[in-house]
Structure formats: structure tokens, C-alpha cells
N, C-alpha and C. Protein backbone atom coordinates (compact mmCIF):
# COMPACT_ATOMS: atom_id res chain seq x y z
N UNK A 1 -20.77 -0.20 -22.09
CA UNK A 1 -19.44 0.36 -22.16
C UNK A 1 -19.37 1.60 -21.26
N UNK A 2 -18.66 1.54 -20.55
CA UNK A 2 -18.15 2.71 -19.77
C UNK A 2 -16.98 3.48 -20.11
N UNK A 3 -17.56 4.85 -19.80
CA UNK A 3 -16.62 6.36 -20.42
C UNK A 3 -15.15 5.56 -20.05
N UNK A 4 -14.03 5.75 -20.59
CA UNK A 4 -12.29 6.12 -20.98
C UNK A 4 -12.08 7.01 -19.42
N UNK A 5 -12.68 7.98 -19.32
CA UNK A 5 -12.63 8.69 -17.99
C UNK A 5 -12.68 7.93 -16.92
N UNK A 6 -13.49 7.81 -16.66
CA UNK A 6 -14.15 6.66 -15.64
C UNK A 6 -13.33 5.72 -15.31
N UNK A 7 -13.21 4.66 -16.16
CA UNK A 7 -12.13 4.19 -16.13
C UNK A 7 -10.59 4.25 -15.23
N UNK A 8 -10.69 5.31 -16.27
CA UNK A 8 -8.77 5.83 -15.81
C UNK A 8 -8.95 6.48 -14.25
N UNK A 9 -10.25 6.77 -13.88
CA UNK A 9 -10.01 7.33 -12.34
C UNK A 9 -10.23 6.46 -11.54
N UNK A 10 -11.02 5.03 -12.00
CA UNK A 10 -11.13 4.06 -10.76
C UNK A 10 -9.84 3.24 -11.08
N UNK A 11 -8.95 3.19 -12.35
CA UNK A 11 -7.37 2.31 -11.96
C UNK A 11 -6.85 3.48 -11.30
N UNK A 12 -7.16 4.67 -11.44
CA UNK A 12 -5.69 5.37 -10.63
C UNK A 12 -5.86 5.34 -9.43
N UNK A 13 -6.96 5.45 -8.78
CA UNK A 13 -7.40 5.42 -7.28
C UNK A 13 -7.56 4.08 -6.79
N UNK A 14 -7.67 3.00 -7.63
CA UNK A 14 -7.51 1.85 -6.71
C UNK A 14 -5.78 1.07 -6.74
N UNK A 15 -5.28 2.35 -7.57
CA UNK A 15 -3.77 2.42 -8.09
C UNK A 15 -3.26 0.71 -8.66
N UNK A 16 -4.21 0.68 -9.66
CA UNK A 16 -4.03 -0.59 -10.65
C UNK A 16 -3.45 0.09 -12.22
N UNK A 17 -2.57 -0.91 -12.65
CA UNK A 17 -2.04 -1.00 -13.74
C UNK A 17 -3.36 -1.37 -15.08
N UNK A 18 -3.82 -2.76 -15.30
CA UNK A 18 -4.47 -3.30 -16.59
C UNK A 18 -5.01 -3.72 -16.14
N UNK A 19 -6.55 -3.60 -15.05
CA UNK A 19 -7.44 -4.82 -15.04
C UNK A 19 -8.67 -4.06 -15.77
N UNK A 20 -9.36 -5.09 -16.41
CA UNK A 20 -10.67 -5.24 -17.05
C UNK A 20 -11.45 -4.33 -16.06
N UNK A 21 -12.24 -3.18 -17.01
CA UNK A 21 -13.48 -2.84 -16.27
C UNK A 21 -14.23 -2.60 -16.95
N UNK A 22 -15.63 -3.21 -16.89
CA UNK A 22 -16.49 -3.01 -17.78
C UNK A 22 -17.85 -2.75 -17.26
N UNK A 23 -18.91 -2.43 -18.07
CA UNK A 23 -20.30 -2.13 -17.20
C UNK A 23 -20.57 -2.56 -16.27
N UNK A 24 -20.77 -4.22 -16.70
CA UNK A 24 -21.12 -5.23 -15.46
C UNK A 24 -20.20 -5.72 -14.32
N UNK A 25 -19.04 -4.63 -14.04
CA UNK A 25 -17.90 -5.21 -13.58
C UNK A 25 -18.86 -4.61 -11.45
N UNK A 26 -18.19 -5.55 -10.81
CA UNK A 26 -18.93 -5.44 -9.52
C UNK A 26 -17.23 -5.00 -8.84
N UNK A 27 -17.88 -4.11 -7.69
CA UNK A 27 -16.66 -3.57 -6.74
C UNK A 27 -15.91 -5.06 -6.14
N UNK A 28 -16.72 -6.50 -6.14
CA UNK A 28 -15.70 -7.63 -5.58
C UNK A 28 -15.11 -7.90 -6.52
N UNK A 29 -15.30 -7.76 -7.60
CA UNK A 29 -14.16 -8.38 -8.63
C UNK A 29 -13.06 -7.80 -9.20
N UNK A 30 -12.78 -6.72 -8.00
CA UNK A 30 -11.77 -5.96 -8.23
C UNK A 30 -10.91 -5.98 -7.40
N UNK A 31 -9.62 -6.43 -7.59
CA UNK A 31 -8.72 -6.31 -6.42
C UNK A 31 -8.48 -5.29 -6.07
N UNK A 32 -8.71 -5.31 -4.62
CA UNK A 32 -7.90 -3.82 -3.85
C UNK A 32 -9.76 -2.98 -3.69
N UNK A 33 -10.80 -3.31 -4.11
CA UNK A 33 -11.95 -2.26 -4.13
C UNK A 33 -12.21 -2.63 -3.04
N UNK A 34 -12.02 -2.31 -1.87
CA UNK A 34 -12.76 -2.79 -0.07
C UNK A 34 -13.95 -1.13 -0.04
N UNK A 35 -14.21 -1.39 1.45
CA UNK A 35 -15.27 -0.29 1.78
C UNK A 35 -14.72 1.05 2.00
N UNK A 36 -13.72 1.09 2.44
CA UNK A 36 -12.40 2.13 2.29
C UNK A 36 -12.38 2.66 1.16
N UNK A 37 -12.07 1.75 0.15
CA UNK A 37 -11.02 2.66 -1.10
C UNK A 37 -12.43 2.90 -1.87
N UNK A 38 -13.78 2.06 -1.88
CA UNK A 38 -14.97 2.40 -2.39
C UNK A 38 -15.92 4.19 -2.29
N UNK A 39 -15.24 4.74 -0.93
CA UNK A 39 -15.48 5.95 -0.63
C UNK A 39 -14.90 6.89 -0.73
N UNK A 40 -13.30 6.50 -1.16
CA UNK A 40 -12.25 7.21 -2.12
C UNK A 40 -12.41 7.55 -3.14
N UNK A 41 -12.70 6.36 -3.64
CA UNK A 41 -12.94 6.38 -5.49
C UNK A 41 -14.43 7.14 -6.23
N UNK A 42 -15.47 7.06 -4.60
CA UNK A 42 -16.62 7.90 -4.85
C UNK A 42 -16.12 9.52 -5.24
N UNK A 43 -15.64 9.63 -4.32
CA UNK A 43 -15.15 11.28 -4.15
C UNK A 43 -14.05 11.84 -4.56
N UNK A 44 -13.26 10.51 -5.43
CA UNK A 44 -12.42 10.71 -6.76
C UNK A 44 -13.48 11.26 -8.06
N UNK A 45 -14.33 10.70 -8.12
CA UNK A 45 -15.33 10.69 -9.12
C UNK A 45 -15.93 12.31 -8.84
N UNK A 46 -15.94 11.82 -8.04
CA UNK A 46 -16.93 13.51 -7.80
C UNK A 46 -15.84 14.54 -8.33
N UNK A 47 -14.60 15.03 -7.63
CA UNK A 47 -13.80 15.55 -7.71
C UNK A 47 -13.51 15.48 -9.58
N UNK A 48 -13.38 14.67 -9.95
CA UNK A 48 -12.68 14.33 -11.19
C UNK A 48 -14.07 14.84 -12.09
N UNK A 49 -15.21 15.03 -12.10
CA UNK A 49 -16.63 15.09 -13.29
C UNK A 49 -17.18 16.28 -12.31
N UNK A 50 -17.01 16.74 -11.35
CA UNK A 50 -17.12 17.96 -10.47
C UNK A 50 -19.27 17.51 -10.33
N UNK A 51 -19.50 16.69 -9.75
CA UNK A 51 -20.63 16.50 -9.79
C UNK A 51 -20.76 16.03 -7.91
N UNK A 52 -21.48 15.30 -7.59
CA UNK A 52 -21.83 15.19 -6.17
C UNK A 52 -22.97 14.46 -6.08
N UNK A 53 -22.87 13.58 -5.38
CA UNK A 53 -24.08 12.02 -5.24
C UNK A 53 -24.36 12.34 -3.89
N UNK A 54 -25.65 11.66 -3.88
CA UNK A 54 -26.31 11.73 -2.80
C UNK A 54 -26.58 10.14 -2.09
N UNK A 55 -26.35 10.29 -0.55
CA UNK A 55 -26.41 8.85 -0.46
C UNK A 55 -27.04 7.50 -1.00
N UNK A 56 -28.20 7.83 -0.59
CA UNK A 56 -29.13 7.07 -1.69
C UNK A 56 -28.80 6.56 -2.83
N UNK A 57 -28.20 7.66 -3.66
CA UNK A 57 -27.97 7.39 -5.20
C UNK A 57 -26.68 6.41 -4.55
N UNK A 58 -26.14 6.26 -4.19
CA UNK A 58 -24.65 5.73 -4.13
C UNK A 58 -24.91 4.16 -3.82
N UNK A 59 -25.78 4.36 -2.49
CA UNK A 59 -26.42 2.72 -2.03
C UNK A 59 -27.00 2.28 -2.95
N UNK A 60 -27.29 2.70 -4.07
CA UNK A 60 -28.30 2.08 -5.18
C UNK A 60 -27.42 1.43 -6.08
N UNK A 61 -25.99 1.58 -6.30
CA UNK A 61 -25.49 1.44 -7.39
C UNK A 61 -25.43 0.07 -7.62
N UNK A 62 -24.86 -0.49 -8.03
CA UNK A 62 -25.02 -2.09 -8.21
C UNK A 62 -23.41 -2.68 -8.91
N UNK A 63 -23.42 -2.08 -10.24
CA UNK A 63 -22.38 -2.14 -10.55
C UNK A 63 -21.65 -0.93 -11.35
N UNK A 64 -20.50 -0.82 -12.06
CA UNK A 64 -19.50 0.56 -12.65
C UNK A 64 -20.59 0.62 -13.90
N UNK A 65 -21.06 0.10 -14.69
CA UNK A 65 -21.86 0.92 -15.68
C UNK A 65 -23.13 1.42 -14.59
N UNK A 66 -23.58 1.07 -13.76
CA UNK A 66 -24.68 1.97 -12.99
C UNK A 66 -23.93 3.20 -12.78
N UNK A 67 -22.41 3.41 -12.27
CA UNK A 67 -22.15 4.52 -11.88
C UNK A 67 -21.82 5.34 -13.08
N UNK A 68 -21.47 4.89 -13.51
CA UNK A 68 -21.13 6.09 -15.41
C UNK A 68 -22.40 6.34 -15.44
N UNK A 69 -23.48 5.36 -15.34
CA UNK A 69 -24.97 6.07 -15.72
C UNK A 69 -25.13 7.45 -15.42
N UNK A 70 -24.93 6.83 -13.73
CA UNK A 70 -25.19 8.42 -12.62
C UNK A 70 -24.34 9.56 -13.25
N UNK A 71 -23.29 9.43 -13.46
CA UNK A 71 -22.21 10.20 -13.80
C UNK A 71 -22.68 11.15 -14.73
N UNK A 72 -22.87 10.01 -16.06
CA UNK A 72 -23.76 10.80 -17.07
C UNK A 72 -24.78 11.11 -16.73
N UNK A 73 -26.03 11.17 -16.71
CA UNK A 73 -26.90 12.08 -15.57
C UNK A 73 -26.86 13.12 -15.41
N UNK A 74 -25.91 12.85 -14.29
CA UNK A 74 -25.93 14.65 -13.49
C UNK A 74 -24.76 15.49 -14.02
N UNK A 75 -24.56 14.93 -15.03
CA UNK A 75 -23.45 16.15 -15.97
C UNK A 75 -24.95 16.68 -17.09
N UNK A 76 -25.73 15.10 -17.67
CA UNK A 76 -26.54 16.25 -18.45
C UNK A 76 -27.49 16.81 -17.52
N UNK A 77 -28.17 16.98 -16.33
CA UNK A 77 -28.58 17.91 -15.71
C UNK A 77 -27.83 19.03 -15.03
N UNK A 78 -26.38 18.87 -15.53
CA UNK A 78 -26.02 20.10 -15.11
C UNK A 78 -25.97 21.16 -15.93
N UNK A 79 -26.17 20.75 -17.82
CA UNK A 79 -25.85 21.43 -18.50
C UNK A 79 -27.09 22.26 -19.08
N UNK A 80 -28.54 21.79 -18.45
CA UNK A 80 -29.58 22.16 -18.56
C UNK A 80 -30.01 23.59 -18.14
């Protein structure tokens, strides 16, 4: 399950109404997620959880519960 947050910032930035997103959900099975709006929605994320990925970490991701992972992560290493 992926954060309510999360969520609501990848429909607003891929500016979708109701589609399904769930852990295992992949950037093709999303209408409208191309390589474009994928580097939007990165630095929506960032902007929106005030955190910052590093390339690597980003090429690694696989699918949206990998990225809530990251997300969560480097919020609890920020609070350390």
C-alpha cells in the first residue's frame, strides 16, 4: 500500500481524475506517465516530501511502492 500523499501527487501531476495506483502499479500502466511527465512527477515528489533522489536511486526504481519506499526512507533519515 502506498502513502494517500503519494498518491494524490502522482494523479495531480499526471493530472488524472480516478485511476488505480497501487504498489505494484508500473509507470506503463499509467496513462499519460511518458519519460517527460516521469521527471515531473520525480521533482513533484521531491518538492511535495522536500527530500531529493539521487540518480541511481531513481534508475533503480521499478515500480510506485519502490518509490514510497524511497520516500519513506529519506524522510526517516531525515528525522535522525
Amino acid at each position: 500500500m502506498i502513502s494517500e500523499r503519494l498518491k494524490s501527487v502522482i494523479l495531480r501531476e499526471l493530472r488524472l481524475a480516478d485511476v488505480s495506483i497501487e504498489a505494484s502499479t508500473l509507470a506503463s500502466e499509467v496513462p499519460g506517465w511518458d519519460s517527460l511527465k516521469h521527471v515531473a512527477l520525480l521533482a513533484a515528489v521531491e518538492r511535495e516530501f522536500g527530500v531529493r533522489f539521487k540518480t541511481l536511486e531513481v534508475m533503480r526504481l521499478q515500480n510506485v511502492g519502490e518509490l514510497d519506499a524511497l520516500v519513506r526512507k529519506k524522510l526517516a533519515a531525515a528525522q535522525v
